[in-house]
N, C-alpha and C. Protein backbone atom coordinates (compact mmCIF):
# COMPACT_ATOMS: atom_id res chain seq x y z
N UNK A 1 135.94 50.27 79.52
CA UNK A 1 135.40 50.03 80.84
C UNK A 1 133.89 50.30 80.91
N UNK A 2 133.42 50.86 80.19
CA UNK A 2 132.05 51.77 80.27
C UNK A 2 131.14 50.67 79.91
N UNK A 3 131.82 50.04 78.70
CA UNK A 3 130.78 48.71 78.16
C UNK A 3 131.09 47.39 78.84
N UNK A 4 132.34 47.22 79.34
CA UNK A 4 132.03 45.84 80.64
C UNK A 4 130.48 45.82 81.54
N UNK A 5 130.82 47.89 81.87
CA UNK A 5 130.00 48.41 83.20
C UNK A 5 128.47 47.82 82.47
N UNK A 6 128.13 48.73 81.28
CA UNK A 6 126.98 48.64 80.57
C UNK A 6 126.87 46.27 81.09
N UNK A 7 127.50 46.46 79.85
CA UNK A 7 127.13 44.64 79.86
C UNK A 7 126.97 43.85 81.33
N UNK A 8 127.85 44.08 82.18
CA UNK A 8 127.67 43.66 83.81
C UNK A 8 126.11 43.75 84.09
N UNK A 9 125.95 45.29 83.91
CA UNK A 9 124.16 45.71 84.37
C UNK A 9 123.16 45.31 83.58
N UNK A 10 123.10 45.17 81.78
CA UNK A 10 122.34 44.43 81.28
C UNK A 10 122.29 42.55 81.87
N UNK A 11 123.39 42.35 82.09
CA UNK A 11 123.61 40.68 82.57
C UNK A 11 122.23 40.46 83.89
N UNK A 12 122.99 41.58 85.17
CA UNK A 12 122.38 41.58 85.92
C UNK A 12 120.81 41.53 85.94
N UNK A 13 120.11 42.41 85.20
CA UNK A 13 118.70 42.82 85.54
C UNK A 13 118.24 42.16 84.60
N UNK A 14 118.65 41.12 83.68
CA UNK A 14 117.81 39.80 82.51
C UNK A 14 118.04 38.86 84.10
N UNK A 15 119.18 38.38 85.05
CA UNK A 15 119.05 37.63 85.52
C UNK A 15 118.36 37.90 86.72
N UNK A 16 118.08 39.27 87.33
CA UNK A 16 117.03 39.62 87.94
C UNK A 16 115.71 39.43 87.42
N UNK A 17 115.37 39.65 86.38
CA UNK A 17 114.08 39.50 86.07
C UNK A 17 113.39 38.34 86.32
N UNK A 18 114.34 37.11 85.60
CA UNK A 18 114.53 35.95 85.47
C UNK A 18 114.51 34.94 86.99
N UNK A 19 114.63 35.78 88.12
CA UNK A 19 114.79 35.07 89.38
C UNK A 19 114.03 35.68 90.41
N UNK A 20 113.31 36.66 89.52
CA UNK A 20 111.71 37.56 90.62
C UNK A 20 110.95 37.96 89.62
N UNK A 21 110.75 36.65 88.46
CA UNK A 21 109.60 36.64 87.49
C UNK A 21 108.52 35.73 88.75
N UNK A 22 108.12 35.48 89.27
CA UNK A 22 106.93 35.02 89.99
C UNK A 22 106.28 35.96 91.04
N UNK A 23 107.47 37.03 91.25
CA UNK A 23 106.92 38.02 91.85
C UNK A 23 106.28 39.52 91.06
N UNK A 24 106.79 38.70 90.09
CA UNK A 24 105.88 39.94 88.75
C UNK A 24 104.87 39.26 88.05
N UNK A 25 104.71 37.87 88.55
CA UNK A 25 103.27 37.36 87.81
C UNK A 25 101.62 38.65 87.97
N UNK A 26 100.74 38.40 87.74
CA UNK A 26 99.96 39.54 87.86
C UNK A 26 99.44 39.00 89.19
N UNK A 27 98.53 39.34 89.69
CA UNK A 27 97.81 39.47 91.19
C UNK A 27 97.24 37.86 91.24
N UNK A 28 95.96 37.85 90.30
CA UNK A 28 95.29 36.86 90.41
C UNK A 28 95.42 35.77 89.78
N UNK A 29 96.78 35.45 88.99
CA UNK A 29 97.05 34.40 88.38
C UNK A 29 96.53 32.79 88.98
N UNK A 30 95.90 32.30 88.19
CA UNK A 30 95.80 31.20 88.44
C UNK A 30 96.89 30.23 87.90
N UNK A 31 97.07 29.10 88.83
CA UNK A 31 98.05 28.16 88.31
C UNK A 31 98.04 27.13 87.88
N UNK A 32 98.76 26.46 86.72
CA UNK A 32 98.40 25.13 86.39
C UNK A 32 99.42 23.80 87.32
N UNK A 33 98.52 23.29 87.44
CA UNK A 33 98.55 22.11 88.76
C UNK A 33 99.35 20.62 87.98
N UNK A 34 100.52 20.03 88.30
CA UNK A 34 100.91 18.89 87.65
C UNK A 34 100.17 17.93 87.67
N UNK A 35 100.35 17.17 86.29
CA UNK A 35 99.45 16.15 86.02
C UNK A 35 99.40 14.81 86.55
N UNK A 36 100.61 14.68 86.87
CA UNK A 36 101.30 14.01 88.38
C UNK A 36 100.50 13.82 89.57
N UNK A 37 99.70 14.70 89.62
CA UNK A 37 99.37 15.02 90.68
C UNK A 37 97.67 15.02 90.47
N UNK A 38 97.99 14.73 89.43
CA UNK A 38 95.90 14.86 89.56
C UNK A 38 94.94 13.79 89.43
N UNK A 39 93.63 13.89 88.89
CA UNK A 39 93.22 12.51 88.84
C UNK A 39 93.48 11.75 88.38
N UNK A 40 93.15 10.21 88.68
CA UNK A 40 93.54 8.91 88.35
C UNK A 40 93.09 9.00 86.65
N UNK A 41 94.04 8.27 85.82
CA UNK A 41 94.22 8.19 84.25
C UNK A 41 92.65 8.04 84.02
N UNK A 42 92.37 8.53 82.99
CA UNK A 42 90.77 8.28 82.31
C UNK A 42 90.91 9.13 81.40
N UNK A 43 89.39 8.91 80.48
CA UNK A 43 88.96 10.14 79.90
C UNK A 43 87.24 10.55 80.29
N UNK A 44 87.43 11.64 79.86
CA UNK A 44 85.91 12.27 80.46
C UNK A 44 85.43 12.92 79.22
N UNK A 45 83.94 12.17 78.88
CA UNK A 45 83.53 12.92 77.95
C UNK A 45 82.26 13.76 78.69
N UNK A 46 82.64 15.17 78.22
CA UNK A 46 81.21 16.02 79.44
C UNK A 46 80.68 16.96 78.49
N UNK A 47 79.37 17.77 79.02
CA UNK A 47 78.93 18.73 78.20
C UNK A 47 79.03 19.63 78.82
N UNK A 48 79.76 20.89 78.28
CA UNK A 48 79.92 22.25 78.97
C UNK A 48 79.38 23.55 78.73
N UNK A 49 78.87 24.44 79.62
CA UNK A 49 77.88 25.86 79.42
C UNK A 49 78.64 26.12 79.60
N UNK A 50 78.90 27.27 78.91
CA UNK A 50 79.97 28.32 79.15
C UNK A 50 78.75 29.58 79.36
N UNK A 51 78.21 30.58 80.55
CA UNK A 51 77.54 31.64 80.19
C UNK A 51 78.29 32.68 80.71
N UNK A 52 77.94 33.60 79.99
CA UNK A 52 78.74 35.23 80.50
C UNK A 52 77.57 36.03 79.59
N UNK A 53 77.91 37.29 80.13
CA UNK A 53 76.53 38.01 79.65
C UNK A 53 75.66 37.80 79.84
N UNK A 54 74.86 36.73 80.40
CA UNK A 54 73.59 35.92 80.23
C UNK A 54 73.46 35.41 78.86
N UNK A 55 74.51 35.08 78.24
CA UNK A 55 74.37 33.88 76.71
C UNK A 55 75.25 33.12 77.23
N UNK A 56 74.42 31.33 77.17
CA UNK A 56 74.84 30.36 77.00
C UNK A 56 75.15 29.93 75.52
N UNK A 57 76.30 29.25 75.85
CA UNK A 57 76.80 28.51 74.68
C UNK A 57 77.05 26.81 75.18
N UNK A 58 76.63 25.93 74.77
CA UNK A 58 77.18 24.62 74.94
C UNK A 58 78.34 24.14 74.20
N UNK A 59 78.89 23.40 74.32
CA UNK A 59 79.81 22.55 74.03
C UNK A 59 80.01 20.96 74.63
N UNK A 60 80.80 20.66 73.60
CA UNK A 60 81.13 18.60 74.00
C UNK A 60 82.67 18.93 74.61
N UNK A 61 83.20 18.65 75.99
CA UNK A 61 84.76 18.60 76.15
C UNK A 61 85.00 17.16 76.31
N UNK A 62 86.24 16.82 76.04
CA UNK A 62 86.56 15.66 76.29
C UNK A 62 88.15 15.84 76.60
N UNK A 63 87.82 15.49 77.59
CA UNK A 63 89.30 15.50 78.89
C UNK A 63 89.90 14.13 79.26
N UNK A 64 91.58 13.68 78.99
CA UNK A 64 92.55 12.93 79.03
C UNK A 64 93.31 13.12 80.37
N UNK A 65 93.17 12.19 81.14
CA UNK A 65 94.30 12.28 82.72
C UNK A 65 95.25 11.34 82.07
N UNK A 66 96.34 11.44 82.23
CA UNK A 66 97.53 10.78 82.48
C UNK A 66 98.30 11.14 83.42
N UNK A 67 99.41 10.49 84.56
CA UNK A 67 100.33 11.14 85.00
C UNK A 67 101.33 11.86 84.56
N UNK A 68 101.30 11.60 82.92
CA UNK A 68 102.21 12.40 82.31
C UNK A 68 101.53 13.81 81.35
N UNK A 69 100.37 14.05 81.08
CA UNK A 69 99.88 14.87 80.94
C UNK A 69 98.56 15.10 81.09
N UNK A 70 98.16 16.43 80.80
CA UNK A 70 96.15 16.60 80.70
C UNK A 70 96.35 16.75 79.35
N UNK A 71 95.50 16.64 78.75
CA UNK A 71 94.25 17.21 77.33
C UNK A 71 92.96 16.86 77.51
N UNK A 72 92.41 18.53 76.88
CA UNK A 72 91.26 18.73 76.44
C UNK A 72 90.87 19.07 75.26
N UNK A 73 90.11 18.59 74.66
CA UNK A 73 89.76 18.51 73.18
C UNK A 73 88.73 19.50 73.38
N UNK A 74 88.09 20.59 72.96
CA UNK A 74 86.92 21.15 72.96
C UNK A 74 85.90 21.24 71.43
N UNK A 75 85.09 20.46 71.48
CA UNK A 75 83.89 20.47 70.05
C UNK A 75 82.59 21.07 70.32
N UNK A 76 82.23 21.08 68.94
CA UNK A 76 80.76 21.80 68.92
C UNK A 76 79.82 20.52 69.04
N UNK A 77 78.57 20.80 69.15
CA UNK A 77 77.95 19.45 69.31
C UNK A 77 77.81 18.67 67.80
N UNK A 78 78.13 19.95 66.93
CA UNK A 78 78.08 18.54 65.30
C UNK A 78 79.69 18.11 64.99
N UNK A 79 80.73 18.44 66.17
CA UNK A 79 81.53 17.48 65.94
C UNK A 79 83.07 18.13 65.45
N UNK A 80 82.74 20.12 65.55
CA UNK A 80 84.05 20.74 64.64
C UNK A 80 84.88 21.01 66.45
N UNK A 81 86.06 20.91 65.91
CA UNK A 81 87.03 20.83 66.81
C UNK A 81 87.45 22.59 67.16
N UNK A 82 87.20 23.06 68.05
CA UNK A 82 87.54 24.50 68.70
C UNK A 82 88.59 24.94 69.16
N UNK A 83 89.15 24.19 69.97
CA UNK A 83 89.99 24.18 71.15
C UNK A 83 90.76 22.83 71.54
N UNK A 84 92.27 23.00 71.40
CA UNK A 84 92.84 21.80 72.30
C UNK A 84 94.09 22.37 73.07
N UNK A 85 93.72 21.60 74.22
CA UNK A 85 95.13 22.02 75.41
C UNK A 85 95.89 20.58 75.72
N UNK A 86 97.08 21.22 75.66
CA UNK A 86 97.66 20.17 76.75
C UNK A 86 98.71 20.87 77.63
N UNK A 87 98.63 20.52 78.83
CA UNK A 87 99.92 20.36 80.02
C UNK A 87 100.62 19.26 80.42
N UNK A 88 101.91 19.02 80.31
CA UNK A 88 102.81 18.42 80.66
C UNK A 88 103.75 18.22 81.93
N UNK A 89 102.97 19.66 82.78
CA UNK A 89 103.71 20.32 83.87
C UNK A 89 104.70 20.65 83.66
N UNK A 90 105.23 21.21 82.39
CA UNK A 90 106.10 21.77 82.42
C UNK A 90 105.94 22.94 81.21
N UNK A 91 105.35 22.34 80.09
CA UNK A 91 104.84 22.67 78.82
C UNK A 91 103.25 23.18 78.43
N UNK A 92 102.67 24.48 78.61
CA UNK A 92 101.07 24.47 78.12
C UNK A 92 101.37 24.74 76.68
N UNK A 93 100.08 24.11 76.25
CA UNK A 93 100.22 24.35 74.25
C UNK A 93 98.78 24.20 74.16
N UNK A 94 98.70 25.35 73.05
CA UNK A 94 96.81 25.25 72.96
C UNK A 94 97.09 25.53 71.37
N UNK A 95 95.81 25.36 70.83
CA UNK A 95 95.14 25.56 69.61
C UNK A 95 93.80 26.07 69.36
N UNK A 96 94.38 27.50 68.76
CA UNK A 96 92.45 28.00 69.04
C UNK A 96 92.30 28.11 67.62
N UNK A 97 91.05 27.05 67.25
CA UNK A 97 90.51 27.28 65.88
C UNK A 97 89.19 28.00 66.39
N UNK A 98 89.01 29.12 66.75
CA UNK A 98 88.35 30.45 66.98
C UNK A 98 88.42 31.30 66.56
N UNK A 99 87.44 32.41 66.18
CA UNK A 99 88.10 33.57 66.14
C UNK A 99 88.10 34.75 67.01
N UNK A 100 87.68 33.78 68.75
CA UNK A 100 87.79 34.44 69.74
C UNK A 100 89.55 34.32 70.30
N UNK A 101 89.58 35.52 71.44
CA UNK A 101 90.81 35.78 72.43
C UNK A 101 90.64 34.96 73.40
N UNK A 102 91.10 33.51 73.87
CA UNK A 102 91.02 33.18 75.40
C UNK A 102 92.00 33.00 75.95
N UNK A 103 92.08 33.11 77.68
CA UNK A 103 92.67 32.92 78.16
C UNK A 103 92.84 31.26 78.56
N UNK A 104 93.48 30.61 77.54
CA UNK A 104 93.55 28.78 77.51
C UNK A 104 94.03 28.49 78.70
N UNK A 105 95.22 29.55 79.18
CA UNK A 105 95.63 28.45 80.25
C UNK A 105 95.22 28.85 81.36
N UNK A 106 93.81 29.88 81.56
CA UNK A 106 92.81 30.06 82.58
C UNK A 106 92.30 29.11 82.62
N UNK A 107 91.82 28.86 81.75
CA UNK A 107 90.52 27.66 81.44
C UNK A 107 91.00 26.46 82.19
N UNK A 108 92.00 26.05 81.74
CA UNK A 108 92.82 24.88 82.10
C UNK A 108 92.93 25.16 83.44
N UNK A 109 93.24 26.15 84.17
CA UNK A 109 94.19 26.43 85.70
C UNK A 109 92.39 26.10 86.25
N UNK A 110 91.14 26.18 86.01
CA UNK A 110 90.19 26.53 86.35
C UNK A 110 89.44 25.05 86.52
N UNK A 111 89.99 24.29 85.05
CA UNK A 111 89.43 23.01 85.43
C UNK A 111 89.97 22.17 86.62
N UNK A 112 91.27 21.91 86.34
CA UNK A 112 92.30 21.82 87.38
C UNK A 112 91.74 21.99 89.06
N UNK A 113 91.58 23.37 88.87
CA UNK A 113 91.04 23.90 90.83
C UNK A 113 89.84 22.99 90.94
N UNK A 114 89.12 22.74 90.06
CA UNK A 114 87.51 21.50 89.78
C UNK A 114 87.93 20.22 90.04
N UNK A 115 89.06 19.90 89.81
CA UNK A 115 89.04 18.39 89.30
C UNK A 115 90.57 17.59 90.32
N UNK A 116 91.15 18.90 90.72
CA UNK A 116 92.64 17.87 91.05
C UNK A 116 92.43 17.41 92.49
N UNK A 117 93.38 16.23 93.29
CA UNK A 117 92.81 16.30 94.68
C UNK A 117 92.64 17.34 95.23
N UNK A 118 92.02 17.46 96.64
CA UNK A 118 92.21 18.27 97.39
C UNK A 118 93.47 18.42 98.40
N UNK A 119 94.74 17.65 97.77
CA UNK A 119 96.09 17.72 98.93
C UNK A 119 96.61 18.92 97.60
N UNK A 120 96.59 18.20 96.45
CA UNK A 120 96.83 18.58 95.64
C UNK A 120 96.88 20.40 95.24
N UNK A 121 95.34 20.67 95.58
CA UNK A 121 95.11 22.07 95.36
C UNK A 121 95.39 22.81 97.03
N UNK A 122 95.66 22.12 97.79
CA UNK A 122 96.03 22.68 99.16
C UNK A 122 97.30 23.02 98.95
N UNK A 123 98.10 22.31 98.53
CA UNK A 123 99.60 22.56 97.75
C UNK A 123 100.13 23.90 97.37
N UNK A 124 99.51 23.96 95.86
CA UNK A 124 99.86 25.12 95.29
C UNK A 124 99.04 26.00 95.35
N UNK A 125 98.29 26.56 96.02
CA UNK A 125 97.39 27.48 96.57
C UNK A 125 97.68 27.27 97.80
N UNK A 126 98.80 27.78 98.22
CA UNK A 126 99.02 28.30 99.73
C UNK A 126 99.33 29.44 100.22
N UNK A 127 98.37 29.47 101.33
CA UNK A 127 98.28 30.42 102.02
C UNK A 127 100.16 31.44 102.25
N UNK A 128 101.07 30.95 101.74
CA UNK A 128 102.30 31.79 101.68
C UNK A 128 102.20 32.46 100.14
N UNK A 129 101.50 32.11 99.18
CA UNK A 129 101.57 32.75 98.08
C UNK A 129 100.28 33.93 98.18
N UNK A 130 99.85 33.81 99.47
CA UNK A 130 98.58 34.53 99.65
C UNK A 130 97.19 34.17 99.28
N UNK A 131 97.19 32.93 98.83
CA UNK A 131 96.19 32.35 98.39
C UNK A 131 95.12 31.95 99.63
N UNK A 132 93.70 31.87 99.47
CA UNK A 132 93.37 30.88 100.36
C UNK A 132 91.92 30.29 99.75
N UNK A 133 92.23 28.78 100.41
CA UNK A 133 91.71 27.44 99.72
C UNK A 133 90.20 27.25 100.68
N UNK A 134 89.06 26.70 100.63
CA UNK A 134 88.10 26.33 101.30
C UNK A 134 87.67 25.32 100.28
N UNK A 135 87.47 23.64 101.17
CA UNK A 135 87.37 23.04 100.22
C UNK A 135 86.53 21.89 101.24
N UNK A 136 85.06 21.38 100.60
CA UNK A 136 84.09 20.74 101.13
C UNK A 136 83.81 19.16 100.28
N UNK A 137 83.25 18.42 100.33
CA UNK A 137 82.40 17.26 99.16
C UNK A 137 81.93 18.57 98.15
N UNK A 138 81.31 19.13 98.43
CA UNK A 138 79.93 19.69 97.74
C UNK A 138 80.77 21.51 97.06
N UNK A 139 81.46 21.97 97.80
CA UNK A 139 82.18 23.25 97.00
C UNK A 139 83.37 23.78 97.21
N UNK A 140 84.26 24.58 96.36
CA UNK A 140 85.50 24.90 96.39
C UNK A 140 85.29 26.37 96.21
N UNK A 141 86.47 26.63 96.77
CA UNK A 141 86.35 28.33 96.76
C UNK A 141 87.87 28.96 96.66
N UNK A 142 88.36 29.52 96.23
CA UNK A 142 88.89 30.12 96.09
C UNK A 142 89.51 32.04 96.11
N UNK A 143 90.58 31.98 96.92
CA UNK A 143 90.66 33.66 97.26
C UNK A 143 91.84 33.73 97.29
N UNK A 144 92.22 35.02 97.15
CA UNK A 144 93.09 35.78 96.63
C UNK A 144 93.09 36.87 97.35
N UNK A 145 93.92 36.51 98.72
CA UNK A 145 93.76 37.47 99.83
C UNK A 145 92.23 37.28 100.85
N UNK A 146 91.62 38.30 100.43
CA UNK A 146 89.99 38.19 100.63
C UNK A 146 89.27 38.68 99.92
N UNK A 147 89.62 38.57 98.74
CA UNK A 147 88.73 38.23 97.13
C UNK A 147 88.59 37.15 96.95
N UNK A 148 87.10 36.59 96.70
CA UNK A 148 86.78 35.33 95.95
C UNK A 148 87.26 35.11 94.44
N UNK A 149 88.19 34.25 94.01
CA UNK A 149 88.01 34.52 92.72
C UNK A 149 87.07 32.92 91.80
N UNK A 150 87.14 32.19 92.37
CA UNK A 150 86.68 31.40 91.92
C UNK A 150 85.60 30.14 93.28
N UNK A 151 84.51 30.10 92.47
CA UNK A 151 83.45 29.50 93.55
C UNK A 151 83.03 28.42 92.83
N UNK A 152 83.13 27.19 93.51
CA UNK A 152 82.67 26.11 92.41
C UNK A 152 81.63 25.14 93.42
N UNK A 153 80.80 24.43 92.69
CA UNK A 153 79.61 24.18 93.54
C UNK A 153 79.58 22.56 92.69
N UNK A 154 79.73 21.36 94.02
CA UNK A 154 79.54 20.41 92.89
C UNK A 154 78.29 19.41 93.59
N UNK A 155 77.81 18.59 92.63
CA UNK A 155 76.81 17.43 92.77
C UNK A 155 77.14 16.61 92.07
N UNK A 156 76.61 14.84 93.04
CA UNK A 156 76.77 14.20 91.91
C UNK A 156 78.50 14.17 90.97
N UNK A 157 78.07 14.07 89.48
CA UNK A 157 78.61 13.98 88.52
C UNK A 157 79.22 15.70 87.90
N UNK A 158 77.82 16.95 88.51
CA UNK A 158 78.10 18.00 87.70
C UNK A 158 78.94 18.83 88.58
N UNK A 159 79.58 19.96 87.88
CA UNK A 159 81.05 21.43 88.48
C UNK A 159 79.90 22.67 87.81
N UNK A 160 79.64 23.44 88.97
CA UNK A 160 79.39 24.51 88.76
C UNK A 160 80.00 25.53 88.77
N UNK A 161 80.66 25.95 88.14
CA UNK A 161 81.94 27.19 88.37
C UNK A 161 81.85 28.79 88.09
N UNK A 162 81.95 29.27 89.03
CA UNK A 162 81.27 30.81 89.12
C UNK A 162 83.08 31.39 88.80
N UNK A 163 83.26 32.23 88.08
CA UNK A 163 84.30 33.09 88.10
C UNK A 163 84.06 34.38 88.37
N UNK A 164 84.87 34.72 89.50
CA UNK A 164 84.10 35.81 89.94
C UNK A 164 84.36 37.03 89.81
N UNK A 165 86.30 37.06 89.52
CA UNK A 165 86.54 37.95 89.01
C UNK A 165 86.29 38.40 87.74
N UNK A 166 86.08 37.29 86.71
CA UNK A 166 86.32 37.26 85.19
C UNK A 166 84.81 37.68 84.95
N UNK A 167 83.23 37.61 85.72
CA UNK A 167 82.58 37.29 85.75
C UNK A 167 81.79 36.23 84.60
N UNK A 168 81.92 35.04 84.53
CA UNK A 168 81.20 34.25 84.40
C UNK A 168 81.33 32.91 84.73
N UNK A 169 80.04 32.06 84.49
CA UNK A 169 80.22 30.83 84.84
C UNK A 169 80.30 29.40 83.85
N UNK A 170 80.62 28.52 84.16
CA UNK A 170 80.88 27.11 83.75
C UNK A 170 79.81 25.97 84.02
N UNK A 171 79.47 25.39 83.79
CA UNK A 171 78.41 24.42 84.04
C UNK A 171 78.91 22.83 83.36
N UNK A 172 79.09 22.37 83.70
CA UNK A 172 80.05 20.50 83.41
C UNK A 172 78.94 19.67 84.30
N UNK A 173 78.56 18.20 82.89
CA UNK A 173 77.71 17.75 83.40
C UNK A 173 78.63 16.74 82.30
N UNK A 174 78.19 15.30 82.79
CA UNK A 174 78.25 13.90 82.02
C UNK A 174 77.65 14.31 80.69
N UNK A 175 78.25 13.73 79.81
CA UNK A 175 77.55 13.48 78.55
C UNK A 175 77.00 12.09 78.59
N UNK A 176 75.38 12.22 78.11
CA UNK A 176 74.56 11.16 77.54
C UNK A 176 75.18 10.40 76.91
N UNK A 177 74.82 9.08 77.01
CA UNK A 177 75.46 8.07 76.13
C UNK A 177 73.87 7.82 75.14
């Protein structure tokens, strides 16, 4: 009887975990947004600053819409391959030929808040998950209660993206032909 009891309560609290895992996500999780749902099919070839610390680094991204998935390819400007993501909305998968730690599917949840409609990011950033959305032509904002966590400033063609918790920023501009 003791090990039914045992096994009953291990059963229980895997299928507890399992059914108030979103309420144990961490605070400021950002989310990745279906591809379904985002911009119209293309690809985008852009050049990206990444600064933190006050060191810039550039990079070439080149970003894939489909309704059935995103990818981003990330290169150096002579052409070596860094970084690739994809989401499926159901599936994230990255590849870091780095020998840095990132958070890929920040990056991704980050381009996403930049790039998906605005019904879109009104959606899953709602104000019942505690989220709240401010969203203009020109900038997006993002909070987390009444923490900013993400401030994005756009013109034109370019995404200025302030992270505010993580502290740093993003800079996305067209690549030259």
């Amino acid at each position: 009887m003791p090990r039914i009891l045992f096994l009953g309560l291990l059963f229980f609290t895997l299928t507890a975990c399992s059914l108030f895992r979103p309420l144990l996500m961490p605070e400021n999780t950002l989310l990745l947004l279906p591809p379904s749902e985002g911009p119209k099919a293309g690809l985008m070839k852009q050049k990206v600053t990444v600064i933190q610390d006050k060191q810039p680094q550039s990079f070439i991204a080149l970003s894939r819409f489909t309704t059935l998935d995103f990818r981003v390819a990330v290169i150096t400007p002579t052409g070596q391959i860094l970084l690739k993501m994809n989401y499926d909305g159901n599936h994230f998968q990255a590849t870091n030929l780095t020998d840095m730690t990132l958070p890929l599917e920040e990056v991704m949840s980050v381009m996403q808040f930049a790039l998906w409609p605005e019904k879109t990011v009104h959606k899953y950033y709602n104000e019942r998950l505690n989220w709240q959305v401010e969203l203009t032509p020109n900038y997006r904002r993002l909070y987390k209660g009444n923490t900013l966590i993400l401030d994005v400033r756009m013109s034109d063609d370019n995404v200025d993206i302030h992270h505010k918790q993580h502290h740093y920023r993003v800079m996305i501009s067209p690549l030259q032909s």
